[in-house]
N, C-alpha and C. Protein backbone atom coordinates (compact mmCIF):
# COMPACT_ATOMS: atom_id res chain seq x y z
N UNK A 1 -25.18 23.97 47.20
CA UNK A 1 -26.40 24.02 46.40
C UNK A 1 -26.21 23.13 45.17
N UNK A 2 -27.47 22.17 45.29
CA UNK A 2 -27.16 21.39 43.70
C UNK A 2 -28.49 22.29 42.84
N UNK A 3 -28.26 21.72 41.43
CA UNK A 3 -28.79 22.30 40.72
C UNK A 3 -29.05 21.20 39.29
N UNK A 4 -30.51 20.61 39.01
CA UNK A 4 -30.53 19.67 37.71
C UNK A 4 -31.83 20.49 37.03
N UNK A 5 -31.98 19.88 35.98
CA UNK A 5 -33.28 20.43 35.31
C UNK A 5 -34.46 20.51 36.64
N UNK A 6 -35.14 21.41 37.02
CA UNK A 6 -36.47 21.13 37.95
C UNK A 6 -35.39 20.34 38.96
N UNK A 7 -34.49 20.68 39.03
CA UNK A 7 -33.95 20.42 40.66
C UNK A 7 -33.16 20.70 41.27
N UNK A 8 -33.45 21.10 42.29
CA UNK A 8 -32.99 22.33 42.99
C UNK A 8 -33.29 22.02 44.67
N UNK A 9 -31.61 22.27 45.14
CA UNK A 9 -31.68 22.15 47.34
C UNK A 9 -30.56 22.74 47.90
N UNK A 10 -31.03 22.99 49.36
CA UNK A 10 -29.43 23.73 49.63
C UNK A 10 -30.05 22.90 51.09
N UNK A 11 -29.13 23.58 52.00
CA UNK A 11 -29.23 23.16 53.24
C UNK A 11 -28.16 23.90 54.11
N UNK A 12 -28.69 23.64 55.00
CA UNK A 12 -27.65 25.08 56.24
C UNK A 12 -26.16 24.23 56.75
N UNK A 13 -25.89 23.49 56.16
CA UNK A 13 -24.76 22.10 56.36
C UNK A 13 -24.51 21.64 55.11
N UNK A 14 -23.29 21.28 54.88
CA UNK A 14 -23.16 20.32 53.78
C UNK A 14 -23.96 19.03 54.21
N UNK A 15 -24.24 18.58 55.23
CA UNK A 15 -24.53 17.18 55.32
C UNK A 15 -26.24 17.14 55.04
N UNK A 16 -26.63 18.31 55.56
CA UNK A 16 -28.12 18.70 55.30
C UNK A 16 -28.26 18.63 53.54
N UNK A 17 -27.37 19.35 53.12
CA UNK A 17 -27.44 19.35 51.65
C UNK A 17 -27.13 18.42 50.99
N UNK A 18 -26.41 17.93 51.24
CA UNK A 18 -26.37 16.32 50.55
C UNK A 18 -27.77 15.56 50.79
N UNK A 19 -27.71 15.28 51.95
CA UNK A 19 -29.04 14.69 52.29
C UNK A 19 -30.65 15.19 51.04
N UNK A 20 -30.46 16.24 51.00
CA UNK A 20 -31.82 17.11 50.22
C UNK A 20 -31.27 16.69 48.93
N UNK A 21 -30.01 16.63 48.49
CA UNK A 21 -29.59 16.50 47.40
C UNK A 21 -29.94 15.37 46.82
N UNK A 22 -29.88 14.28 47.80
CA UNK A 22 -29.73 12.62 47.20
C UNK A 22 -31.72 12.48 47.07
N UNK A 23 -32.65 12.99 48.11
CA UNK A 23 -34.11 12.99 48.26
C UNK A 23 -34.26 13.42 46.66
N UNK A 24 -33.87 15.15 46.50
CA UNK A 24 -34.35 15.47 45.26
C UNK A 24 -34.12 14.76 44.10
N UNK A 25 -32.59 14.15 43.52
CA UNK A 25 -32.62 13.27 42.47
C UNK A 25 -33.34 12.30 42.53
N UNK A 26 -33.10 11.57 43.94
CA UNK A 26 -34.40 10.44 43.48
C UNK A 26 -35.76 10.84 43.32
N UNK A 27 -36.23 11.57 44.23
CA UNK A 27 -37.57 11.90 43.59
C UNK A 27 -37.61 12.42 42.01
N UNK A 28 -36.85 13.23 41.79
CA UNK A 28 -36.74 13.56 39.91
C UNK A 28 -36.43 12.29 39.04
N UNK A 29 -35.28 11.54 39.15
CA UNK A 29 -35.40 10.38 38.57
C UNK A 29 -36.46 8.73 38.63
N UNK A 30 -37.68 9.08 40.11
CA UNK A 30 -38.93 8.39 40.20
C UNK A 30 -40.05 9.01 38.85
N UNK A 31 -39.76 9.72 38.37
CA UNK A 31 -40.68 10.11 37.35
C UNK A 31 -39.89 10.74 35.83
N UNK A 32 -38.47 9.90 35.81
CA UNK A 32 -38.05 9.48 34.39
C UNK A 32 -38.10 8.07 34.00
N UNK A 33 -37.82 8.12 32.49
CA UNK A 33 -37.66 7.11 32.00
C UNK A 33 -36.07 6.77 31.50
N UNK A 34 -35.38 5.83 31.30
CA UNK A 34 -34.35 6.19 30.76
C UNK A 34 -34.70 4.64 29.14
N UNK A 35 -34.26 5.79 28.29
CA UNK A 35 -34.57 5.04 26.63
C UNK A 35 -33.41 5.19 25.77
N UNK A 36 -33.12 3.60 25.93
CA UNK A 36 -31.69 3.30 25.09
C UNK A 36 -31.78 3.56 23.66
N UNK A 37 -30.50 4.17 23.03
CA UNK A 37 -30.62 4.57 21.48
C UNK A 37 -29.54 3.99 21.26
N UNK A 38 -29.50 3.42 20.04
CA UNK A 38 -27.95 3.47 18.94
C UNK A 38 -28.10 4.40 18.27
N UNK A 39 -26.09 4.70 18.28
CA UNK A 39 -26.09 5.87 17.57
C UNK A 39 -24.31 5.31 16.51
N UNK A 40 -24.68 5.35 15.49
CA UNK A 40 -23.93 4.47 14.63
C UNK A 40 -22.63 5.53 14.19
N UNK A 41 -21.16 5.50 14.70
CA UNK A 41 -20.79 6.45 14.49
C UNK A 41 -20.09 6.98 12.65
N UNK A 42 -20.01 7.90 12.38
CA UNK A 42 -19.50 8.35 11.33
C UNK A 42 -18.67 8.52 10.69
N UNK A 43 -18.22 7.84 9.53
CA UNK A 43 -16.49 7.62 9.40
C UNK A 43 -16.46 9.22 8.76
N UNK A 44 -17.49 10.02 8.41
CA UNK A 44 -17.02 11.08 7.43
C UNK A 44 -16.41 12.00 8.63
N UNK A 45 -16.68 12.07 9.91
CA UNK A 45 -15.88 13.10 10.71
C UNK A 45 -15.08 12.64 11.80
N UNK A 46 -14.25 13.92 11.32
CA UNK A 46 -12.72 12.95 11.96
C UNK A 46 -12.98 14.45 13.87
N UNK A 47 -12.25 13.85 14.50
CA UNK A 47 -12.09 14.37 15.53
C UNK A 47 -10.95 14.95 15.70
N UNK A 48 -9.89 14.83 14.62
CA UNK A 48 -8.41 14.98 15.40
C UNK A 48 -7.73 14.36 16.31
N UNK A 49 -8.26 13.15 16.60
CA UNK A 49 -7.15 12.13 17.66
C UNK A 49 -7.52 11.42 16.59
N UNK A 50 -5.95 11.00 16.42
CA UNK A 50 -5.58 9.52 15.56
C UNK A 50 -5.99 8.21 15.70
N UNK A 51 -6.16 7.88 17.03
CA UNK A 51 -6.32 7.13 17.75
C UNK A 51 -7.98 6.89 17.41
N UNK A 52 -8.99 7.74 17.59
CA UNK A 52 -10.49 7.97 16.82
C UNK A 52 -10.73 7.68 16.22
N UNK A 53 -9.91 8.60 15.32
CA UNK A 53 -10.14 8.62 14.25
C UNK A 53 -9.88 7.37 13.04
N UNK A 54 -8.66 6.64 13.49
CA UNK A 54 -8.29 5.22 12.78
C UNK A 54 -8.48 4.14 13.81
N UNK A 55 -9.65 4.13 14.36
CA UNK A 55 -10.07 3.32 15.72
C UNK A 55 -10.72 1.99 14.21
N UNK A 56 -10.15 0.84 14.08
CA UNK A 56 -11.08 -0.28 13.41
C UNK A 56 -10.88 -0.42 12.18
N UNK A 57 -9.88 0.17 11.50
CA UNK A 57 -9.34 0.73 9.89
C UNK A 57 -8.76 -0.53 9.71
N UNK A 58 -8.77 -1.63 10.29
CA UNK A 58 -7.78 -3.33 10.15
C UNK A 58 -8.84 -3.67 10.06
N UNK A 59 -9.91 -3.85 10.82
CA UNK A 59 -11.07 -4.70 11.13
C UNK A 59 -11.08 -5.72 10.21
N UNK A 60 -11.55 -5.35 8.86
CA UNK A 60 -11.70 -5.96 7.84
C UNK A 60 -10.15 -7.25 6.93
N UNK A 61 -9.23 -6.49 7.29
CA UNK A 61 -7.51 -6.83 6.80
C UNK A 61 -7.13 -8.22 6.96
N UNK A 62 -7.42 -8.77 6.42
CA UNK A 62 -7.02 -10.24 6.67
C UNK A 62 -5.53 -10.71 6.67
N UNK A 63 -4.90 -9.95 6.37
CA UNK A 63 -3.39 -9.76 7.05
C UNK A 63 -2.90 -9.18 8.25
N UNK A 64 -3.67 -9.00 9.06
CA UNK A 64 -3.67 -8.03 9.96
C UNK A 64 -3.00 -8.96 11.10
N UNK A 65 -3.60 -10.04 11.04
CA UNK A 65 -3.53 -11.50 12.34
C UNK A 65 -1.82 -11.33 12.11
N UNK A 66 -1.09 -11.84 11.29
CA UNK A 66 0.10 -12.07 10.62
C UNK A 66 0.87 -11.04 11.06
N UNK A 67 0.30 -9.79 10.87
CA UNK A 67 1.11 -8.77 11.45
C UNK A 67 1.19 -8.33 13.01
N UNK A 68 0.55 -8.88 13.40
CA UNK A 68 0.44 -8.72 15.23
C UNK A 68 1.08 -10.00 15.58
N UNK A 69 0.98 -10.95 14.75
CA UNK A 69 1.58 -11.83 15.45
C UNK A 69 3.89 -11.91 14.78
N UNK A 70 4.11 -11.32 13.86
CA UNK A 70 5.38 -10.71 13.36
C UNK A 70 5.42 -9.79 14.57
N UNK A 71 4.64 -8.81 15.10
CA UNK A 71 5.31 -7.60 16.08
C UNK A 71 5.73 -8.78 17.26
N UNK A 72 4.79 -9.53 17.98
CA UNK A 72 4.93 -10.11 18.87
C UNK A 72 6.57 -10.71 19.11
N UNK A 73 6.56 -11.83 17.45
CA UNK A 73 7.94 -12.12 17.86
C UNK A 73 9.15 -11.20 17.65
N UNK A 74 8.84 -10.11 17.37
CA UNK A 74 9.97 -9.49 17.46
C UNK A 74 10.46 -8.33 18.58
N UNK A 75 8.76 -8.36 19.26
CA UNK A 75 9.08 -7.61 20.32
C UNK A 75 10.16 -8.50 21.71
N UNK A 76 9.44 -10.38 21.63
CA UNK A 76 10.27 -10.74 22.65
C UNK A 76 11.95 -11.47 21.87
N UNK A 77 11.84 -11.28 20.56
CA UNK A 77 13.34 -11.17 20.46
C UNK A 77 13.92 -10.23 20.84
N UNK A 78 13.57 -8.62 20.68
CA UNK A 78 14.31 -7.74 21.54
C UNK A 78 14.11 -7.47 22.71
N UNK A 79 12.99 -8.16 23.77
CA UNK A 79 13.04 -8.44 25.03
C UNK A 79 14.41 -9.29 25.54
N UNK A 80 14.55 -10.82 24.61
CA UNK A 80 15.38 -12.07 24.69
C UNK A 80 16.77 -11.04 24.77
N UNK A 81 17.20 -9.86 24.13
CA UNK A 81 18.46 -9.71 23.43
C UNK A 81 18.84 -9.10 24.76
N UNK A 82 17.82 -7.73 25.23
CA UNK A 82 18.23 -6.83 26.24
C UNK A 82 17.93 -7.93 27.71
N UNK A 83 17.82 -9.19 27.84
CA UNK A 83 18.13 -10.03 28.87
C UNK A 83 16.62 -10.11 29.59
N UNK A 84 15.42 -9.27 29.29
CA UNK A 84 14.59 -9.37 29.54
C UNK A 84 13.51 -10.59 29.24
N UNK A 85 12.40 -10.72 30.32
CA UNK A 85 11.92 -11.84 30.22
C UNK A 85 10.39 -11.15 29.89
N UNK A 86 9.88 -12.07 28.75
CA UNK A 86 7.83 -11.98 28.33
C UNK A 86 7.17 -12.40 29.04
């Protein structure tokens, strides 16, 4: 049995029900619209992943280039050391 707003099928088979399943969404989604929004997100709330939460905090850093490019060479100098290849 599926189940969406105003939609609703079962069938005496899974294959029957699928079948009713795929009819009913399309017929429900023949009489939506779908209407794109921006939604601008909020630096005042944090989520608790770090990762989120300091998602773009360089953006602006004009030292930032300098410093990705310092990790770089020092990641394949200690690639170069442990015999590994970049």
């Amino acid at each position: 049995m599926l189940e969406l707003p105003k939609c609703v099928t079962e069938g005496k088979t899974s294959q029957e029900a699928l079948k009713n399943a795929q009819e009913a969404v399309v017929e429900m989604l023949s009489h939506s619209e779908v209407v794109p929004i921006q939604i601008e997100p909020r630096s005042d709330i944090k989520t608790g992943n770090p990762w989120i939460d300091n998602f773009g905090c360089f953006q602006n850093d004009p030292t930032f280039d300098d410093f990705l490019a310092e990790m770089e060479a020092y990641r394949r100098e200690l690639d170069q050391e442990e015999g590994r290849q970049a």
